[in-house]
N, C-alpha and C. Protein backbone atom coordinates (compact mmCIF):
# COMPACT_ATOMS: atom_id res chain seq x y z
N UNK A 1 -1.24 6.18 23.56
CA UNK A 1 -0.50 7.37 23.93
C UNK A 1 0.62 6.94 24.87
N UNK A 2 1.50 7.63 24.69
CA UNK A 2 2.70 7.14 25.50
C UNK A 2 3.62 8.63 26.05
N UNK A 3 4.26 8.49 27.32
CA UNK A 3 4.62 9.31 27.92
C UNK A 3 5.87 9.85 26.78
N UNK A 4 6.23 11.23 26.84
CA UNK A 4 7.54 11.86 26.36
C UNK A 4 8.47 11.42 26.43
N UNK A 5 9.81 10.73 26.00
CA UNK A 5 11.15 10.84 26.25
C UNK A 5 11.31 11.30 27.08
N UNK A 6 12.09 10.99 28.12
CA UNK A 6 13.01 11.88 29.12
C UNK A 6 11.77 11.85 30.41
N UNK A 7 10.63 12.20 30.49
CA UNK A 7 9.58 12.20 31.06
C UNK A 7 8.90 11.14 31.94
N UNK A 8 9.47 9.73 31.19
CA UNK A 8 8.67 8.79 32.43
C UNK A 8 9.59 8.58 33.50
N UNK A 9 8.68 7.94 34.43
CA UNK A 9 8.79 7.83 35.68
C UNK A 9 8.90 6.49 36.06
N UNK A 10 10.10 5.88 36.92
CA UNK A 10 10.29 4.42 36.68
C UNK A 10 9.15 3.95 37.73
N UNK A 11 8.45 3.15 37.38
CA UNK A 11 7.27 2.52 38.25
C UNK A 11 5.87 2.86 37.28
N UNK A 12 5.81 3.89 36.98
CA UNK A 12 4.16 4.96 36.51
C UNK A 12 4.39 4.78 34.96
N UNK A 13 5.15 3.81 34.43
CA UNK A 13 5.53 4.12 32.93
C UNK A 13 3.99 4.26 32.18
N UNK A 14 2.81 3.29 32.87
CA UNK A 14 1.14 3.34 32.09
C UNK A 14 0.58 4.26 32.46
N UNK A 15 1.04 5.25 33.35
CA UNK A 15 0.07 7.05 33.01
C UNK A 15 0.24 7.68 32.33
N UNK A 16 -0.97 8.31 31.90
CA UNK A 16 -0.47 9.37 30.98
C UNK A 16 -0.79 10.72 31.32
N UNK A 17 -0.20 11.50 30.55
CA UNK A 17 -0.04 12.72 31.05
C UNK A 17 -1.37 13.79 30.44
N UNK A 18 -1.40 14.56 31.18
CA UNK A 18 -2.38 15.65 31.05
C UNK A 18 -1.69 17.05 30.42
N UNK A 19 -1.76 17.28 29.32
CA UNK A 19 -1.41 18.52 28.54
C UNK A 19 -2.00 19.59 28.80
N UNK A 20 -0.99 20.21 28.94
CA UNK A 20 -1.75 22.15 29.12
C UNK A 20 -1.64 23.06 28.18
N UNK A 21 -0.84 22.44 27.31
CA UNK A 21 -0.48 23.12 26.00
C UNK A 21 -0.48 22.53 24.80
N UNK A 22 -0.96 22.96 23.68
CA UNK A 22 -1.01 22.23 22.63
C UNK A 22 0.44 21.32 22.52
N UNK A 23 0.95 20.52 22.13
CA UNK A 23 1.84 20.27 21.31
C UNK A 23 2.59 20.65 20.13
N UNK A 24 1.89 20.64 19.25
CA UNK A 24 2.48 21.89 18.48
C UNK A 24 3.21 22.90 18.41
N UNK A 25 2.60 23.93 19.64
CA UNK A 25 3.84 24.67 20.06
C UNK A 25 5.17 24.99 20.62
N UNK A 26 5.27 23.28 20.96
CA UNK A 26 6.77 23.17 21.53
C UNK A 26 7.79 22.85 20.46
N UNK A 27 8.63 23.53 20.88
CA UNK A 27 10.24 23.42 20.28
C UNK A 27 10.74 22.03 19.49
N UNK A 28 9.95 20.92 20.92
CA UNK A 28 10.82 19.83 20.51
C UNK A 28 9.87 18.58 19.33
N UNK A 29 8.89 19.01 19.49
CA UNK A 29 7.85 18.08 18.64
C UNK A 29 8.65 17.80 16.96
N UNK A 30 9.05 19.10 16.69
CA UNK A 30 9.78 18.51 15.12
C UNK A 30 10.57 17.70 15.27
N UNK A 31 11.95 17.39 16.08
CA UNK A 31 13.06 16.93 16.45
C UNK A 31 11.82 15.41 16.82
N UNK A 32 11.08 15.26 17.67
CA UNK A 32 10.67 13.87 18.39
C UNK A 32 9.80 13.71 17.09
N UNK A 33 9.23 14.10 16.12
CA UNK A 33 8.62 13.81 14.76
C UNK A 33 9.77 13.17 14.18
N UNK A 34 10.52 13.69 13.79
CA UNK A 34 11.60 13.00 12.76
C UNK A 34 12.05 11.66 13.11
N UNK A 35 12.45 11.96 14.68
CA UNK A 35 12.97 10.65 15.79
C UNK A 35 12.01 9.20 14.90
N UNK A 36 10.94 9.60 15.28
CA UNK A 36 9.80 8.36 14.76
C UNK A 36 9.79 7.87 14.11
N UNK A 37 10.11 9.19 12.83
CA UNK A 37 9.60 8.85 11.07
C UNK A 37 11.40 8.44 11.06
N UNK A 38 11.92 9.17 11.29
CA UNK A 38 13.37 7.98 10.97
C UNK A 38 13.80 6.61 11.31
N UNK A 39 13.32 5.93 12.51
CA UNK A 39 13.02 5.09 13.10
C UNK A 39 11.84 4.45 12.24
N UNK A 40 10.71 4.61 11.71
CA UNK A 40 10.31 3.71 11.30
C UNK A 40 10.58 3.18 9.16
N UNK A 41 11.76 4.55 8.88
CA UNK A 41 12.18 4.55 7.95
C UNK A 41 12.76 3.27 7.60
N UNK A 42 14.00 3.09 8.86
CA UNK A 42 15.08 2.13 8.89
C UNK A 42 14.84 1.09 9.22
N UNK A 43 13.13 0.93 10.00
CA UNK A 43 12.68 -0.30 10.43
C UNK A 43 12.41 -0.89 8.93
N UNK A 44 12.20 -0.09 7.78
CA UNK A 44 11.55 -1.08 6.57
C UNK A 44 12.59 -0.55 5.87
N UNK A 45 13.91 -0.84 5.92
CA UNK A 45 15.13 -1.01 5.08
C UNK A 45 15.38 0.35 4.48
N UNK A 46 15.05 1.59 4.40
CA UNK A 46 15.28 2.78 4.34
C UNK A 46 17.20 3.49 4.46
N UNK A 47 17.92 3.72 3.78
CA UNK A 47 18.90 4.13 4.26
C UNK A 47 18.99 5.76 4.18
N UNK A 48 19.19 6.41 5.46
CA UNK A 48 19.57 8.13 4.69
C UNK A 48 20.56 8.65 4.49
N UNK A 49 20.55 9.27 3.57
CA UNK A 49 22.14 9.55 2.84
C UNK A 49 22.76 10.04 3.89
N UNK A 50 24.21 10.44 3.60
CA UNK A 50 25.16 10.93 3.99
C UNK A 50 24.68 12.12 4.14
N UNK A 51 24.85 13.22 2.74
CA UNK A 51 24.96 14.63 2.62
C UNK A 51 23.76 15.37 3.00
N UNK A 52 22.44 14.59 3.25
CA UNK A 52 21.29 14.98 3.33
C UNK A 52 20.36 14.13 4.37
N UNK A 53 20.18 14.41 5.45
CA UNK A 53 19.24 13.44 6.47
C UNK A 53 17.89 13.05 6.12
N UNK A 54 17.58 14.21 5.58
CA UNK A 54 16.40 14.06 4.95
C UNK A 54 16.07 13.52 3.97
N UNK A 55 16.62 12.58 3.28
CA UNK A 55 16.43 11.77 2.27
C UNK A 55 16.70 10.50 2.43
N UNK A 56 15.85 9.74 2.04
CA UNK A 56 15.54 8.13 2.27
C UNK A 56 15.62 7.48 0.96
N UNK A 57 16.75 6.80 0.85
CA UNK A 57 16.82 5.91 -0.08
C UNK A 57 16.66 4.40 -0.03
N UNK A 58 16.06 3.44 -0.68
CA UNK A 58 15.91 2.06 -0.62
C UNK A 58 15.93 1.21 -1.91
N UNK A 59 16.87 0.60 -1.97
CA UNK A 59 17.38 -0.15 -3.54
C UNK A 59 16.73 -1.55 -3.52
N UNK A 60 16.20 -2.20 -4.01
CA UNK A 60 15.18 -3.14 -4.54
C UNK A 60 16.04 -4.28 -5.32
N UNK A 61 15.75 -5.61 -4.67
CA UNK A 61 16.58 -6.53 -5.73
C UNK A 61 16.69 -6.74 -6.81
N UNK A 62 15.12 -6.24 -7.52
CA UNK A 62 14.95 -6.05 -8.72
C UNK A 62 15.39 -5.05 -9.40
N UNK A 63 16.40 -4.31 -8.83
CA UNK A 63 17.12 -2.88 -9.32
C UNK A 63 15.79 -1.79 -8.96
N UNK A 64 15.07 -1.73 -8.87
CA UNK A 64 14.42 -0.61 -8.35
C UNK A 64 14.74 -0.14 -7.18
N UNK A 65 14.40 1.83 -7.05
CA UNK A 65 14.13 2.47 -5.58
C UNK A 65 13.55 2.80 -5.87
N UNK A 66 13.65 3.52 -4.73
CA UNK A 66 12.12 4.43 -4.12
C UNK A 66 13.50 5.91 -3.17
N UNK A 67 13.14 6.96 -3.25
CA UNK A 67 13.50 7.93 -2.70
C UNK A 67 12.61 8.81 -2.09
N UNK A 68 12.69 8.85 -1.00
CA UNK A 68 11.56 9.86 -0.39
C UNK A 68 12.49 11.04 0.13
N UNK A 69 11.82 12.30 0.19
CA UNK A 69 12.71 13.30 0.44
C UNK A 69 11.70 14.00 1.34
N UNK A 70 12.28 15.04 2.54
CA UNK A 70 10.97 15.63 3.08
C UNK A 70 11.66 17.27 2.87
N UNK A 71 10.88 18.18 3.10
CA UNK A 71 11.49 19.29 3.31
C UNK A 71 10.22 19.98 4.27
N UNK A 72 10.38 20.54 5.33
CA UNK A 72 9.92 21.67 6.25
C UNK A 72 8.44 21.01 6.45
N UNK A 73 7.67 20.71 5.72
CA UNK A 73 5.98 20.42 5.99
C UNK A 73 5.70 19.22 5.35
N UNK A 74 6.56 18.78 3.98
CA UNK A 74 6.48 18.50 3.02
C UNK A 74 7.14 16.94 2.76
N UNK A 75 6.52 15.78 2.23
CA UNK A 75 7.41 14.93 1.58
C UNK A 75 7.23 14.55 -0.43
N UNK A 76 7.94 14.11 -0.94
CA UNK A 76 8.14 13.70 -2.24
C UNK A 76 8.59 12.22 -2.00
N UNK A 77 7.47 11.66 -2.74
CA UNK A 77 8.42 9.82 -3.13
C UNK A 77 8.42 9.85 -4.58
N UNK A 78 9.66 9.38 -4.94
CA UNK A 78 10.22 9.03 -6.45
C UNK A 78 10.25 7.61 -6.10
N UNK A 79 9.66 7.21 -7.06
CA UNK A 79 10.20 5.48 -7.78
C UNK A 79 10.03 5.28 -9.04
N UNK A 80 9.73 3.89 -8.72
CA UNK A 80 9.59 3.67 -10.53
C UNK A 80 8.60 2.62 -10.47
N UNK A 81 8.20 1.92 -9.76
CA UNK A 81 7.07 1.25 -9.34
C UNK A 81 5.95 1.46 -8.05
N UNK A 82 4.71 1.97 -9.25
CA UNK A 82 3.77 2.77 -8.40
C UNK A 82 3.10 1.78 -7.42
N UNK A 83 2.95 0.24 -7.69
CA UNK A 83 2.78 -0.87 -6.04
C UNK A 83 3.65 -0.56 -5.28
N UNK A 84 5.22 -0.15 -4.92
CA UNK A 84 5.61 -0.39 -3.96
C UNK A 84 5.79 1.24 -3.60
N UNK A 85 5.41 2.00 -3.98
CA UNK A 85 5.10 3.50 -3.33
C UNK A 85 3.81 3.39 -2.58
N UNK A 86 2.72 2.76 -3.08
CA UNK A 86 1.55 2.57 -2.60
C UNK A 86 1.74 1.45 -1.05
N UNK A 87 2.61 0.59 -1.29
CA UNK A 87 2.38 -0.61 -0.11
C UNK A 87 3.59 0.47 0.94
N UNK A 88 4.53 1.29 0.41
CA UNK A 88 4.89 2.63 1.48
C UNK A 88 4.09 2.92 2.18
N UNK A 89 3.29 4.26 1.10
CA UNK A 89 2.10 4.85 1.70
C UNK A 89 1.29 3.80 2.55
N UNK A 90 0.68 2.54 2.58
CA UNK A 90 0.18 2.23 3.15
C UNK A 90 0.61 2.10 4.60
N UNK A 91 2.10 1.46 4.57
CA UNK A 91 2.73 1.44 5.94
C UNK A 91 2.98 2.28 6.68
N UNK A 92 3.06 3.61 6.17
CA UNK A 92 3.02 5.02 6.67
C UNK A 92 1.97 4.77 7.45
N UNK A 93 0.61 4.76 6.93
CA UNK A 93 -0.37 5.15 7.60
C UNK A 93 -0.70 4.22 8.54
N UNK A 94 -0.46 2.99 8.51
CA UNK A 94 -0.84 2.14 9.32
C UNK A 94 -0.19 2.25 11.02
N UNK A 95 1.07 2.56 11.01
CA UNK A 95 2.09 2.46 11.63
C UNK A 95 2.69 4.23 12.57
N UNK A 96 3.35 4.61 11.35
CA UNK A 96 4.23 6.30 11.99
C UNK A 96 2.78 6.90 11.70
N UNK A 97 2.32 7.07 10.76
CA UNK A 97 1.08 8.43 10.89
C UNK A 97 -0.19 8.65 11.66
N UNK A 98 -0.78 7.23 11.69
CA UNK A 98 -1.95 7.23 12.71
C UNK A 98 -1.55 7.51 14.28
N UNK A 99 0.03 7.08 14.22
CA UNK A 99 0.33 7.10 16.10
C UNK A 99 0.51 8.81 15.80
N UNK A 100 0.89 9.30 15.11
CA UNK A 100 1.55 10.76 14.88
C UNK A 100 0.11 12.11 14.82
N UNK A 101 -0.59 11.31 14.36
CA UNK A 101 -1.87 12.30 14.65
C UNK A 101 -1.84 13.13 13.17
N UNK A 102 -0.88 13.02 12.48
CA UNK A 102 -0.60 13.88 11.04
C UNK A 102 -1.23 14.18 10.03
N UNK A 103 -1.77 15.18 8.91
CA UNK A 103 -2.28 14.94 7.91
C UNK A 103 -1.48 14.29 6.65
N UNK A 104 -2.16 13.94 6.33
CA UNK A 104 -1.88 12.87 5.04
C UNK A 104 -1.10 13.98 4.14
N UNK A 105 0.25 14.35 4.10
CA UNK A 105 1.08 15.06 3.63
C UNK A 105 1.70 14.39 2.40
N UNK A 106 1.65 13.10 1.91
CA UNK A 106 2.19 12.72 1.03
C UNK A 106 1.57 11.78 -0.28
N UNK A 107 0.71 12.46 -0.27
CA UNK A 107 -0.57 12.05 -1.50
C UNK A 107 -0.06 12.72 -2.97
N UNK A 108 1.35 13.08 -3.35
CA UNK A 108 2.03 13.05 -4.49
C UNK A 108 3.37 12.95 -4.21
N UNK A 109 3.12 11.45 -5.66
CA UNK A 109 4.24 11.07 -6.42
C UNK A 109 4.68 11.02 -7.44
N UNK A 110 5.76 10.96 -7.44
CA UNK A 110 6.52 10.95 -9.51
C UNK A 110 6.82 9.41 -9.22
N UNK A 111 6.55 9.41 -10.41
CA UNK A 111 7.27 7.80 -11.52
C UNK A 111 8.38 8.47 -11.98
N UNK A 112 9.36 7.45 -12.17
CA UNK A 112 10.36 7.58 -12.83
C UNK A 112 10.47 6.66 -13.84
N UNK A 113 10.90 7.05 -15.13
CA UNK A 113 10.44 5.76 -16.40
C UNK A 113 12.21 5.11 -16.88
């Protein structure tokens, strides 16, 4: 667990804080969600478009992608090779979702042929 953005305290950075309120109900949790999941998008070569933030594209030497898209609760991965959607999903979970506390929101995918 790690202190909030904006929130630590130079010296006390290893306390942690005591919640009085769910999380959930704050304003900023979507905005510091995305922060993460975009951040760990770009950590594994992820680019997001221009016209759309919410979409993650990644081109493959072998000419393959992978496109992940999220909307409101929700994500979609398109590829065309169901190992490297799976070794995704795996890094998801290993990494952004277990620190995130999240349910497993992205247990469907399309192939693309």
């Amino acid at each position: 667990m790690e202190q909030p953005e904006g929130f630590k305290v130079k010296g006390k950075e290893d306390l942690l804080c005591q919640l009085k309120k769910n999380l959930y109900e704050l304003k900023q949790v979507p905005c510091q969600w995305y922060k993460k999941f975009d951040s760990f998008m770009i950590e594994h070569g992820y680019r997001r478009t221009t016209s759309d933030h919410c979409v993650f594209v990644k081109r493959f030497i072998d000419g393959e992608f992978i496109i992940l898209i999220l909307y409101v609760g929700d994500m979609l991965i398109i590829g065309q090779n169901s190992e490297k959607i799976s070794k995704l999903k795996k890094d998801m979970k290993k990494s952004c979702y277990e620190r995130l506390g999240t349910r497993e929101a992205y247990s469907w995918y399309v192939y693309l042929l």
